[in-house]
C-alpha atoms as a PDB file:
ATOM      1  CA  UNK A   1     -13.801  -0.972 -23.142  1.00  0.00           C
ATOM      2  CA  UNK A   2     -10.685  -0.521 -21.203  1.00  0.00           C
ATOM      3  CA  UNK A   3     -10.087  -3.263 -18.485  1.00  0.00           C
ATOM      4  CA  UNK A   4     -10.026  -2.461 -14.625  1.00  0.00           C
ATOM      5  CA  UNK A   5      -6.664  -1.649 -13.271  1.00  0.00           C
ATOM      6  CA  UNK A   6      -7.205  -4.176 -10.373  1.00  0.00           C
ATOM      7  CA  UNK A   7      -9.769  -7.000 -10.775  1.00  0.00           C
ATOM      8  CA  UNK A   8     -10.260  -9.715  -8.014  1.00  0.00           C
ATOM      9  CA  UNK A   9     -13.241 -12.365  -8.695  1.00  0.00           C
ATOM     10  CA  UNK A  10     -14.615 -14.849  -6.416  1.00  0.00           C
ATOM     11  CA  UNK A  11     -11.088 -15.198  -4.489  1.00  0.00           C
ATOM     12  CA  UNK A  12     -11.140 -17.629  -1.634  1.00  0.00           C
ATOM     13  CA  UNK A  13      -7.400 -18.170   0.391  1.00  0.00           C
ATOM     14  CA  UNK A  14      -6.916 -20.850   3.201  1.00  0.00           C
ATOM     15  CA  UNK A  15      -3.946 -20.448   5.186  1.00  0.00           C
ATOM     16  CA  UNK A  16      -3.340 -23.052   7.859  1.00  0.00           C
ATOM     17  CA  UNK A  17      -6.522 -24.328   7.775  1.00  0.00           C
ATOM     18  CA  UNK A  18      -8.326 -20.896   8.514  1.00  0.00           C
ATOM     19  CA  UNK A  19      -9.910 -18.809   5.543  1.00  0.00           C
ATOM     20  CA  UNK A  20      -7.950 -15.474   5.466  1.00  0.00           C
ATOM     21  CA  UNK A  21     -10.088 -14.413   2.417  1.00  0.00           C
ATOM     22  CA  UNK A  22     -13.527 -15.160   1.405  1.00  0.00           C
ATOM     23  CA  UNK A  23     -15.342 -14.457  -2.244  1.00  0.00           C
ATOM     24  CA  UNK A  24     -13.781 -11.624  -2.832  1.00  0.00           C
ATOM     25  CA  UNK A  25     -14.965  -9.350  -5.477  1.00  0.00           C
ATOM     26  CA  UNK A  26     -13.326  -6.266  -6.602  1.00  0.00           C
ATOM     27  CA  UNK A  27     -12.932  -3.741  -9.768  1.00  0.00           C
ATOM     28  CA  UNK A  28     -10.293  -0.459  -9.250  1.00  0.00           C
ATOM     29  CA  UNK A  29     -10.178   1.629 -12.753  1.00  0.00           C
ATOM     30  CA  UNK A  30      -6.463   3.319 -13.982  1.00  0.00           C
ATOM     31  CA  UNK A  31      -5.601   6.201 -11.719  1.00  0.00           C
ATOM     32  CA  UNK A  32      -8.192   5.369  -8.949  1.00  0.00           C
ATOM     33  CA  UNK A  33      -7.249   5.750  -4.768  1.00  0.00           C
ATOM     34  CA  UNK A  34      -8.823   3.174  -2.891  1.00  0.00           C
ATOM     35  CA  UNK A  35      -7.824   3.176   0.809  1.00  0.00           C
ATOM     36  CA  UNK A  36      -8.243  -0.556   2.091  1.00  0.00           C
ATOM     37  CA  UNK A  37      -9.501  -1.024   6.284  1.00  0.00           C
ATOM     38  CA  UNK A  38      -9.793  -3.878   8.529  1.00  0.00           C
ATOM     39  CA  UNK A  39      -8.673  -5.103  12.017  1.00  0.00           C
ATOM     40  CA  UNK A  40      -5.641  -6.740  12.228  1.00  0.00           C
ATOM     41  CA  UNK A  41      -6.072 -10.443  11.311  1.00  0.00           C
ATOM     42  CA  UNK A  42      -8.703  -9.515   8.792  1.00  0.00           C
ATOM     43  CA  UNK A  43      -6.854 -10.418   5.686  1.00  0.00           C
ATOM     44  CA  UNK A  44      -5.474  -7.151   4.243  1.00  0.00           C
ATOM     45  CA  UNK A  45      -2.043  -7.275   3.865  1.00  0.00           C
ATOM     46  CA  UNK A  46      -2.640 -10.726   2.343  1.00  0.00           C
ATOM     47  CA  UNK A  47      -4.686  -9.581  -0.238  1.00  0.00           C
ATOM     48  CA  UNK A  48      -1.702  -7.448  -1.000  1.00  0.00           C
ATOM     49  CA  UNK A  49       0.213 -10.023  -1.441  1.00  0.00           C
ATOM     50  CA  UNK A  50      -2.072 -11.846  -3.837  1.00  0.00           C
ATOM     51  CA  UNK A  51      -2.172  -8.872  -5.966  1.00  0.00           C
ATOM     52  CA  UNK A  52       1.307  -9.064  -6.139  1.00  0.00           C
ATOM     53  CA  UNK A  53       1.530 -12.853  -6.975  1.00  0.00           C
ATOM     54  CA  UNK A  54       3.180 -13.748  -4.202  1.00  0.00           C
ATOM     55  CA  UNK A  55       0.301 -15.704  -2.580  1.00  0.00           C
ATOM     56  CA  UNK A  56      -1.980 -17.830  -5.308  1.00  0.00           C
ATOM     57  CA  UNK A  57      -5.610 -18.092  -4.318  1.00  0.00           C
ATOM     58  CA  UNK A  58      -7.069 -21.247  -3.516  1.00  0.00           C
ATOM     59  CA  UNK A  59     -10.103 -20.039  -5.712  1.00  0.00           C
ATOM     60  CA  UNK A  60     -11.450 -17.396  -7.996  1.00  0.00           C
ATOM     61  CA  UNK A  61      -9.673 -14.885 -10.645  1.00  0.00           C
ATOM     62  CA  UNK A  62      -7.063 -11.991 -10.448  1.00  0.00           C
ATOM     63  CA  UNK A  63      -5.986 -10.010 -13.162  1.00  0.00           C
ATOM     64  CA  UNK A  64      -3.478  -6.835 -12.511  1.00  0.00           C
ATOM     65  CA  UNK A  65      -3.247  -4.378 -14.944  1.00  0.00           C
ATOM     66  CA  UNK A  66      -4.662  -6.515 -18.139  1.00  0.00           C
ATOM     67  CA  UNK A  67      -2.480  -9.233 -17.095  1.00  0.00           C
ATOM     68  CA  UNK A  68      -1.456 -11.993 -14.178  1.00  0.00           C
ATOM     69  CA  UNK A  69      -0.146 -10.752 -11.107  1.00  0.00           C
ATOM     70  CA  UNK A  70       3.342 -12.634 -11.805  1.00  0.00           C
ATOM     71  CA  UNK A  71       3.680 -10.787 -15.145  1.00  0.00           C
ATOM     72  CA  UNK A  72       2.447  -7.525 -13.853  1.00  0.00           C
ATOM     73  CA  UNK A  73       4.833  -7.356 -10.917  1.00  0.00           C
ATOM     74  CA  UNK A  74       7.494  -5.430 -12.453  1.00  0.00           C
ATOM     75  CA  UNK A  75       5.070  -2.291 -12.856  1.00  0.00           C
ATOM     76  CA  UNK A  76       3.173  -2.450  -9.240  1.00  0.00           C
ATOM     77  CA  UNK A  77       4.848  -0.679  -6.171  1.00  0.00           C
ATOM     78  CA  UNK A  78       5.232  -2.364  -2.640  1.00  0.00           C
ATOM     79  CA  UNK A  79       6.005  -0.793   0.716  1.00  0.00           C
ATOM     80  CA  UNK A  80       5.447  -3.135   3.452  1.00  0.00           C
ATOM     81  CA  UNK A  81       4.168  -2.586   6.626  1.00  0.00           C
ATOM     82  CA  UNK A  82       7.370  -4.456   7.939  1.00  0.00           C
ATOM     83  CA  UNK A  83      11.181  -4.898   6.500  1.00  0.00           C
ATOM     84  CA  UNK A  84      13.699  -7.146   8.570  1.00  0.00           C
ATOM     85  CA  UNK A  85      16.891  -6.934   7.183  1.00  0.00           C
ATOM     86  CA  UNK A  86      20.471  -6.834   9.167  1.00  0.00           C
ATOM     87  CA  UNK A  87      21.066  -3.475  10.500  1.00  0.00           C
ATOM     88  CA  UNK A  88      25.025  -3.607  10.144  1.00  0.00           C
ATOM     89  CA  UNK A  89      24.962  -4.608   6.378  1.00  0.00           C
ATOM     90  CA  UNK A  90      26.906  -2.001   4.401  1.00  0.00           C
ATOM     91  CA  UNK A  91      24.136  -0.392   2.119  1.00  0.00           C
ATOM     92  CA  UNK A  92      23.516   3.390   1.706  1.00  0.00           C
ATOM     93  CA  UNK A  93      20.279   4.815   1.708  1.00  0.00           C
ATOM     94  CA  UNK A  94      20.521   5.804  -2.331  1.00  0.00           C
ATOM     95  CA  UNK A  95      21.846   1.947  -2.806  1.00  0.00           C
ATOM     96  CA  UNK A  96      18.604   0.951  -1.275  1.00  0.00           C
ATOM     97  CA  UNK A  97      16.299   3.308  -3.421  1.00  0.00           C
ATOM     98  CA  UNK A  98      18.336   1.970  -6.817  1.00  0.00           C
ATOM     99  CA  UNK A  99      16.932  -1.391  -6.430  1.00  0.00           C
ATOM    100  CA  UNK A 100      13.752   0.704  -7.196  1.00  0.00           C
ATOM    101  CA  UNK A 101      15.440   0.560 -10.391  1.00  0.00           C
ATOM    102  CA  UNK A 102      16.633  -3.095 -10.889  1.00  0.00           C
ATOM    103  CA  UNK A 103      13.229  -4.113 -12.917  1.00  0.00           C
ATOM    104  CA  UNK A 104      14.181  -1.630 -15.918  1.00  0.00           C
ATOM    105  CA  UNK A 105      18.034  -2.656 -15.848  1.00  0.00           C
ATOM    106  CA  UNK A 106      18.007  -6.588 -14.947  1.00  0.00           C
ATOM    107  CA  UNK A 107      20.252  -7.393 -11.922  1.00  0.00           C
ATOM    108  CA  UNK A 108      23.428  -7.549 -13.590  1.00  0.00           C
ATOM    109  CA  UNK A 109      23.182  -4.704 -15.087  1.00  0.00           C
ATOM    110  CA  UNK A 110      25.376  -1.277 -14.027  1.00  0.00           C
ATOM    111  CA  UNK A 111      23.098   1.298 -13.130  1.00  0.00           C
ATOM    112  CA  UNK A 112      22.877   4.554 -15.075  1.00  0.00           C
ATOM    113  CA  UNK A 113      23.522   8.405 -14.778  1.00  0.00           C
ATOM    114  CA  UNK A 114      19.460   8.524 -15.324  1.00  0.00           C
ATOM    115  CA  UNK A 115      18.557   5.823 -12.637  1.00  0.00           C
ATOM    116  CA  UNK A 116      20.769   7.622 -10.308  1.00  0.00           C
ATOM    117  CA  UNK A 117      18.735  11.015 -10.853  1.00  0.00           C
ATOM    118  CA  UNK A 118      15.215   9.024 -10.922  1.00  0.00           C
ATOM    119  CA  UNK A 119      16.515   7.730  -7.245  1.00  0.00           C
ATOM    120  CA  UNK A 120      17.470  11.212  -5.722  1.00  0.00           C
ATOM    121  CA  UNK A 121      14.235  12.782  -7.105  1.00  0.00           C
ATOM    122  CA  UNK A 122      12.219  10.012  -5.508  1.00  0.00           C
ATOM    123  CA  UNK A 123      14.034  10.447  -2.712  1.00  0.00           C
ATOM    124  CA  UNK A 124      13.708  14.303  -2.574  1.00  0.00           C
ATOM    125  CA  UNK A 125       9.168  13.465  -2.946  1.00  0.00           C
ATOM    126  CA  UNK A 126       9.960  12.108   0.656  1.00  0.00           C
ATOM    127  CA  UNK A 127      11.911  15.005   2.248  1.00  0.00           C
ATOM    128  CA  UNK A 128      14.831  12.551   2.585  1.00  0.00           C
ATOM    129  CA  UNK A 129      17.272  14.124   0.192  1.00  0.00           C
ATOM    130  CA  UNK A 130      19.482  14.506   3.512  1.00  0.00           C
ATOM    131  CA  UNK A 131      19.814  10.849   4.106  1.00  0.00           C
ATOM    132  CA  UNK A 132      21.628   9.811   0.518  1.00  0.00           C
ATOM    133  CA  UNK A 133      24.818   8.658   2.071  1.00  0.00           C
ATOM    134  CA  UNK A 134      23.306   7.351   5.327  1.00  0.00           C
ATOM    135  CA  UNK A 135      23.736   3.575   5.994  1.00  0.00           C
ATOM    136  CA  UNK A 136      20.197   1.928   5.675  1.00  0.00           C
ATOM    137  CA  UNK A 137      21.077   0.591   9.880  1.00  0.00           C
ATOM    138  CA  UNK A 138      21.496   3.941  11.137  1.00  0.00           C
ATOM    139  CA  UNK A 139      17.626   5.002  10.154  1.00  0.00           C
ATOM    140  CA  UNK A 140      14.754   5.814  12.575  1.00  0.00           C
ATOM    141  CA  UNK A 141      11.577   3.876  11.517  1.00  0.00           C
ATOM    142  CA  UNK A 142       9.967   6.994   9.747  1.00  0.00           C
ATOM    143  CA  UNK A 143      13.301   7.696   8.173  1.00  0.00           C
ATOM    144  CA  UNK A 144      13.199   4.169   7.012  1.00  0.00           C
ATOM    145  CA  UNK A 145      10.060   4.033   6.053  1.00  0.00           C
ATOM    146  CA  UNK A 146      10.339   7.089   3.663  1.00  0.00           C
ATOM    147  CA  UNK A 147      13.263   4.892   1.977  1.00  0.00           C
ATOM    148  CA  UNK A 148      10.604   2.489   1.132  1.00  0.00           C
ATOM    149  CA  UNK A 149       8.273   4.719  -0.669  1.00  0.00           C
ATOM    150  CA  UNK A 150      11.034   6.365  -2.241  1.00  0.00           C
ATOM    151  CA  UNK A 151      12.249   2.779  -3.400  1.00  0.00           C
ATOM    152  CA  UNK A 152       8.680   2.064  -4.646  1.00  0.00           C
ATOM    153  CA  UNK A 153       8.040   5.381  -6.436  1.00  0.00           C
ATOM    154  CA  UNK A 154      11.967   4.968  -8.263  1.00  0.00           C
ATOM    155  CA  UNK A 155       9.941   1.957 -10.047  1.00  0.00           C
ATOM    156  CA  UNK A 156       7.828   4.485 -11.946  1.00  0.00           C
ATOM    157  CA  UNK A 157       5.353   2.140 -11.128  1.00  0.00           C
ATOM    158  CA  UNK A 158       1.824   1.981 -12.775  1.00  0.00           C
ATOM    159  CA  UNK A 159       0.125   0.378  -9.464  1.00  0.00           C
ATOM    160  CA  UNK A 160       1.235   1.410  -5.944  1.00  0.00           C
ATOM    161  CA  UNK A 161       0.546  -0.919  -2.704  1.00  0.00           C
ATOM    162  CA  UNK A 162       1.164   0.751   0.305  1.00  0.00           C
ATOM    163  CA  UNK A 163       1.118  -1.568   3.683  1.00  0.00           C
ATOM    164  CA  UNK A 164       0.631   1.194   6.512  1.00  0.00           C
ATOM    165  CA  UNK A 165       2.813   3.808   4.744  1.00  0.00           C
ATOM    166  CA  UNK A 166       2.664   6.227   7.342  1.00  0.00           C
ATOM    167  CA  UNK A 167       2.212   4.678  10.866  1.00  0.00           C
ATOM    168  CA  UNK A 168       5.857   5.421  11.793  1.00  0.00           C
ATOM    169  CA  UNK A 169       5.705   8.524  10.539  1.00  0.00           C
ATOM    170  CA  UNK A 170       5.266  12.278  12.744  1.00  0.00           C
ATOM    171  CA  UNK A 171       2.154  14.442  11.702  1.00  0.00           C
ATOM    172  CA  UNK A 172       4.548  17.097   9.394  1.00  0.00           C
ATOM    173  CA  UNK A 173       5.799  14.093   7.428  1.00  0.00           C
ATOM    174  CA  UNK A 174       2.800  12.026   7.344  1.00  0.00           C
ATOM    175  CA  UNK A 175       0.740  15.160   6.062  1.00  0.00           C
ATOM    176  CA  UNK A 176       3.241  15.613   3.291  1.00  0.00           C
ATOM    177  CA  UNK A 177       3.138  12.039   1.912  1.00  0.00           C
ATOM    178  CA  UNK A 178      -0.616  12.035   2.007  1.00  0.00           C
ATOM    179  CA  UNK A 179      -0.345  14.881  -0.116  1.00  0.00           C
ATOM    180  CA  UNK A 180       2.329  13.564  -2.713  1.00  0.00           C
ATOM    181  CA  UNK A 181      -0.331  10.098  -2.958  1.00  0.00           C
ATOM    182  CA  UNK A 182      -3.115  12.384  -3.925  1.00  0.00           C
ATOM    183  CA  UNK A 183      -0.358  13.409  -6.616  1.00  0.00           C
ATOM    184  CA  UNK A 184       0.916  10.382  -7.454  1.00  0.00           C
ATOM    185  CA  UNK A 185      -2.866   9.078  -8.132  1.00  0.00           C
ATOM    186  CA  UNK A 186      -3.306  11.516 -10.968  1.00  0.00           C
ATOM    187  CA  UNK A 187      -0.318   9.130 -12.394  1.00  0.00           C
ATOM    188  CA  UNK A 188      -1.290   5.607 -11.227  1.00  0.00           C
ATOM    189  CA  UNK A 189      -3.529   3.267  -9.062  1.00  0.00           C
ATOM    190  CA  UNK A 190      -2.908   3.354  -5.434  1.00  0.00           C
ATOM    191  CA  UNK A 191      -4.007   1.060  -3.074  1.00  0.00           C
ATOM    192  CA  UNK A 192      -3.548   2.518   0.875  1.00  0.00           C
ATOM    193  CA  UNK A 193      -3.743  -0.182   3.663  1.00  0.00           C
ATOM    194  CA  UNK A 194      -4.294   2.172   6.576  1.00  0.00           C
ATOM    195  CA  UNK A 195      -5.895   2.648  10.029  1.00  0.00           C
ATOM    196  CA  UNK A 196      -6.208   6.193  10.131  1.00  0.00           C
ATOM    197  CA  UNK A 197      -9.674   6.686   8.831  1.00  0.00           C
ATOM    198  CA  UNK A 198      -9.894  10.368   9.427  1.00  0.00           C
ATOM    199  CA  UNK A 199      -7.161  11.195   6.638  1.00  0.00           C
ATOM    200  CA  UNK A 200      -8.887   8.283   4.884  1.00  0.00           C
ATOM    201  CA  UNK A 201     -11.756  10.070   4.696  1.00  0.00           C
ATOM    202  CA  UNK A 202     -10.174  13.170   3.461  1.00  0.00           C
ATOM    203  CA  UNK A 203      -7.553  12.212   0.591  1.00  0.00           C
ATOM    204  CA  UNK A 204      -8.980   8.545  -0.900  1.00  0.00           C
ATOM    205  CA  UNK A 205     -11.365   8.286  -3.746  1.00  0.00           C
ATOM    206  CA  UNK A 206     -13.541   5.160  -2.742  1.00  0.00           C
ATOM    207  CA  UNK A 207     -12.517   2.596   0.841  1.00  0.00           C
ATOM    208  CA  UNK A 208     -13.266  -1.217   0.998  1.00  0.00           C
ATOM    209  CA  UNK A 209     -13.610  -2.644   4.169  1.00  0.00           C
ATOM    210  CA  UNK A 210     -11.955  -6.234   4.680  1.00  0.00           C
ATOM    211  CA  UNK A 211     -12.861  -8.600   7.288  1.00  0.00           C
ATOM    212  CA  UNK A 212     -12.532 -12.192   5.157  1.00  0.00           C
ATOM    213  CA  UNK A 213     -14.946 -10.355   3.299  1.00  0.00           C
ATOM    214  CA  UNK A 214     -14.626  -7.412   1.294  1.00  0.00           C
ATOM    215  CA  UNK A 215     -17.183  -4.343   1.269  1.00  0.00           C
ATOM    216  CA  UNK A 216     -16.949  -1.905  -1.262  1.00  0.00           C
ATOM    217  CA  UNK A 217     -17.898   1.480  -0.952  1.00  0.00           C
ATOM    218  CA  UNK A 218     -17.315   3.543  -4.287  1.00  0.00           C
ATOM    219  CA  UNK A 219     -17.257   7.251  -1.989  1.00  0.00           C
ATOM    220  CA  UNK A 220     -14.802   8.274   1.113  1.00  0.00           C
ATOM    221  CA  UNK A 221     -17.547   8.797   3.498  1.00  0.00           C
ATOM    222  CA  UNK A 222     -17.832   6.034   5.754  1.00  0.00           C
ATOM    223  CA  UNK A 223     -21.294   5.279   7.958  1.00  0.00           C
ATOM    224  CA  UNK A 224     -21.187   3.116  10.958  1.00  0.00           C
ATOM    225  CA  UNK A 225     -23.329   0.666   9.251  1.00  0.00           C
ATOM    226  CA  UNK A 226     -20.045  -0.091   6.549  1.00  0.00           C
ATOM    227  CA  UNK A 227     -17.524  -0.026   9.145  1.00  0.00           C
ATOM    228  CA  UNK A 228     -19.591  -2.180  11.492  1.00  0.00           C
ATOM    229  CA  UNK A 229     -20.149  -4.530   9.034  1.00  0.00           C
ATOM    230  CA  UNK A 230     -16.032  -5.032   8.483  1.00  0.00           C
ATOM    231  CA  UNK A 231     -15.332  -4.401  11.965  1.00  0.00           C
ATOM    232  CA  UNK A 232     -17.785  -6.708  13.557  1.00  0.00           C
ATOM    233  CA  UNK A 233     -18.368  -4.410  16.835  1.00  0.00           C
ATOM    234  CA  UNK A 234     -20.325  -1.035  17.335  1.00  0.00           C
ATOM    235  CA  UNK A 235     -18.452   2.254  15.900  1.00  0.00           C
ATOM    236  CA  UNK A 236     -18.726   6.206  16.193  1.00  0.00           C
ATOM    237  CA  UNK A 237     -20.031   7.700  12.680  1.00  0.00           C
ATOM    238  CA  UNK A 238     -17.388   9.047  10.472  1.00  0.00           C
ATOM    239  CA  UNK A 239     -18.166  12.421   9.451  1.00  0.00           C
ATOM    240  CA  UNK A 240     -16.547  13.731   6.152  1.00  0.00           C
ATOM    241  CA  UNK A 241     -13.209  15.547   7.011  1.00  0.00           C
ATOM    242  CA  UNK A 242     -13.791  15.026  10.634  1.00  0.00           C
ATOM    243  CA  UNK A 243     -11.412  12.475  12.129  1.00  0.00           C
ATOM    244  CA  UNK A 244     -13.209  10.264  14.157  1.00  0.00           C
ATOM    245  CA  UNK A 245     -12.426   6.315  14.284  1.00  0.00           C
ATOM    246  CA  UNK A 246     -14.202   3.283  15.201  1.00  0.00           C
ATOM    247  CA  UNK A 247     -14.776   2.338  18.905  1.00  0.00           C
ATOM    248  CA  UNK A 248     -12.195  -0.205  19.637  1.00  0.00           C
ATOM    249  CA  UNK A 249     -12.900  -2.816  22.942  1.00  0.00           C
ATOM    250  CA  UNK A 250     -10.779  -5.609  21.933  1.00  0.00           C
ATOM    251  CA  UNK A 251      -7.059  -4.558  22.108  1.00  0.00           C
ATOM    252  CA  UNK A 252      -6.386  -7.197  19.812  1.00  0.00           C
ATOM    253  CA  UNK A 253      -8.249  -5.592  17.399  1.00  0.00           C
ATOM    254  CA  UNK A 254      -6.043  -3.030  15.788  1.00  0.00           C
END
């Protein structure tokens, strides 16, 4: 029997003396879409981060794509929700989408004619063939953030993390790239931290809500009983392909 794409057993994470993640449990099969919600604080984009190896759990198992998160890093995508980097450093946007490529050549390798073309066509899924030449400063957040996927997909990655992929970006856009990740799951495992449960609802396979704790819900139709129980607070139903989002009193909440 073929083993899970993404499997996360009994994982427990302290972090400054406060548990960020608690028992969590969770199997994603090859080529699944599993869209990930939570208020902010509630432990999401660190479970990213354990998937990726980059945090080790204080507890419990993780296995990424039949093997250790460290090992399996060079075939899982990242785009992350934030990127600080120094706006007058001398990279081009297609510079920036190479090092999508550095896992396949080493980093002292030159790059080749075929990374080059394997950069501009990731670039070109995005709608950002335009910005090739642009310096990485000179970017708009959306613009930027398109960079990142295209960066991540120029892996040809078997796993895909995506931190907030589209919060920066305008409706046109962000209904485009929603449309390439229902492509690019027919190709690979994605993982979608996101807010917007009405698209949620419309383009993801199965959701887990994360609060500490992690519930599972193998179908995109979400009930306020499972988002209550991740949010902690009363919430409007969610009606399939009908955007509607949880209540939201506490401002810190989001």
């Amino acid at each position: 029997m073929t083993e899970p794409a993404l499997t996360l057993e009994h994982v427990n994470l302290t972090r400054r003396g406060r548990p960020v993640l608690e028992d969590v449990n969770l199997a994603l099969e090859t080529g699944e879409t599993l869209a990930l919600l939570g208020p902010n604080g509630s432990g999401k984009t660190t479970l990213l981060r354990v998937v990726l190896g980059l945090l080790i759990p204080d507890s419990g198992r993780v296995r990424v794509l039949g093997t250790t998160p460290a090992r399996a890093r060079g075939n899982v995508g990242y785009v992350p929700q934030h990127v600080h980097f120094d706006p007058d450093f001398p990279i081009r946007v297609l510079d920036v989408v190479l090092m999508g490529r550095l896992h396949a050549r080493g980093p002292l390798r030159r790059m080749r004619s075929e990374d080059h073309a394997i950069a501009l066509d990731a670039l070109a899924k995005v709608e950002s063939s335009d910005l090739t030449r642009r310096p990485i400063g000179a970017l708009s957040g959306g613009q930027l953030q398109r960079v990142l996927i295209a960066r991540a997909l120029a892996m040809h990655p078997r796993m895909l993390l995506l931190d907030e992929p589209l919060a920066s970006l305008d409706e046109r856009i962000g209904k485009s790239l929603w449309d390439l990740l229902g492509e690019l799951a027919r190709e690979m495992t994605v993982v979608i931290v996101s807010h917007d449960i009405g698209a949620v609802s419309r383009h993801v396979r199965s959701v887990a809500c994360l609060n500490r704790r992690l519930f599972m819900h193998p179908s995109r139709t979400l009930t306020a009983d499972v988002l209550e129980s991740a949010y902690g607070s009363s919430v409007h139903a969610i009606a399939h392909d009908h955007p509607h989002r949880p209540s939201d009193p506490d401002p810190e909440a989001r």
